[in-house]
C-alpha atoms as a PDB file:
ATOM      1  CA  UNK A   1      97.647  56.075  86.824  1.00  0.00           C
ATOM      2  CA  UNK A   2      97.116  55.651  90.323  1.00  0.00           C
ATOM      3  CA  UNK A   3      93.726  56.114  90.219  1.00  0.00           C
ATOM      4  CA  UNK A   4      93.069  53.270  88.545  1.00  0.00           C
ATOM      5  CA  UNK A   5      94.872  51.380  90.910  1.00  0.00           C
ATOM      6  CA  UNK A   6      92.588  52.708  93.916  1.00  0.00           C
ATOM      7  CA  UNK A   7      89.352  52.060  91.672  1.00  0.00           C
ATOM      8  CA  UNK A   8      88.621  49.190  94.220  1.00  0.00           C
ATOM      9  CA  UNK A   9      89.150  51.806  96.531  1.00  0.00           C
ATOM     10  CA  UNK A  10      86.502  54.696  96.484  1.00  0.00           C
ATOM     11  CA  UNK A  11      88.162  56.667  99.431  1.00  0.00           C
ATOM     12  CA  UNK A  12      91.672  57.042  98.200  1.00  0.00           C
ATOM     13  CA  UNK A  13      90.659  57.537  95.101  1.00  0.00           C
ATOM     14  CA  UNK A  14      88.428  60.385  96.087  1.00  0.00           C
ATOM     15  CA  UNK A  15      91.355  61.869  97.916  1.00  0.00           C
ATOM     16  CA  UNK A  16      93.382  61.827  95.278  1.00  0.00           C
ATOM     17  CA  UNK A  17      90.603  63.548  92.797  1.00  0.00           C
ATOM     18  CA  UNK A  18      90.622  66.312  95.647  1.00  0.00           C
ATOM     19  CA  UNK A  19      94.580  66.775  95.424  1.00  0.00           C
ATOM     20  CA  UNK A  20      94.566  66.814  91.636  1.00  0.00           C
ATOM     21  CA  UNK A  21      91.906  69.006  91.543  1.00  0.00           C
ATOM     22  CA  UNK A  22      93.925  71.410  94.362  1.00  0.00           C
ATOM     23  CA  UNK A  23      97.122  71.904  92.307  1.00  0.00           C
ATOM     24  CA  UNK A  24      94.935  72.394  88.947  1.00  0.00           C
ATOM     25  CA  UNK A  25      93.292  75.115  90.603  1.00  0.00           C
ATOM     26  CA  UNK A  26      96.874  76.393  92.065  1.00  0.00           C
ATOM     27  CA  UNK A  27      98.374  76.388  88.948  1.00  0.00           C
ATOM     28  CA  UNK A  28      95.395  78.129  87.593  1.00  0.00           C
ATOM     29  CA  UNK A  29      95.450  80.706  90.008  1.00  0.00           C
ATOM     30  CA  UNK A  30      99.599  81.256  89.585  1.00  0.00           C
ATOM     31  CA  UNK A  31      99.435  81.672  86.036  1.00  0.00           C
ATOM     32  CA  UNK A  32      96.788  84.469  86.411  1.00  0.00           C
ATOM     33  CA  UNK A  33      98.590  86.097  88.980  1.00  0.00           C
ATOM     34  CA  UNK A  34     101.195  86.259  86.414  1.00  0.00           C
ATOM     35  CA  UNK A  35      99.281  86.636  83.459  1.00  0.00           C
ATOM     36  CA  UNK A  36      97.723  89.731  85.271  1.00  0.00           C
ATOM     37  CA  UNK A  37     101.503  91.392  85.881  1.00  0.00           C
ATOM     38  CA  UNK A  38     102.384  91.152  82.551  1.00  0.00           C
ATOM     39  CA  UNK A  39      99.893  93.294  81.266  1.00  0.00           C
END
C-alpha cells in the first residue's frame, strides 16, 4: 500500500522495495534454518 503512495516518489519507494525485499529474504533464510533442524 505504501508504495503506491510513494509512486511520485522514486527514492522512497526504492527504499522500501529494498526493506521488503530484506525481511523476504530473512524469513526465507529462518525457515530454512528451521526446516534444516527438523530433519
Amino acid at each position: 500500500m505504501a508504495l503506491f503512495h510513494w509512486a511520485d516518489e522514486p527514492f522512497f519507494a526504492f527504499l522500501y522495495f529494498i526493506f521488503y525485499y530484506i525481511n523476504i529474504l530473512l524469513l526465507i533464510n529462518l525457515y530454512l534454518k528451521k526446516y534444516k533442524n527438523i530433519k
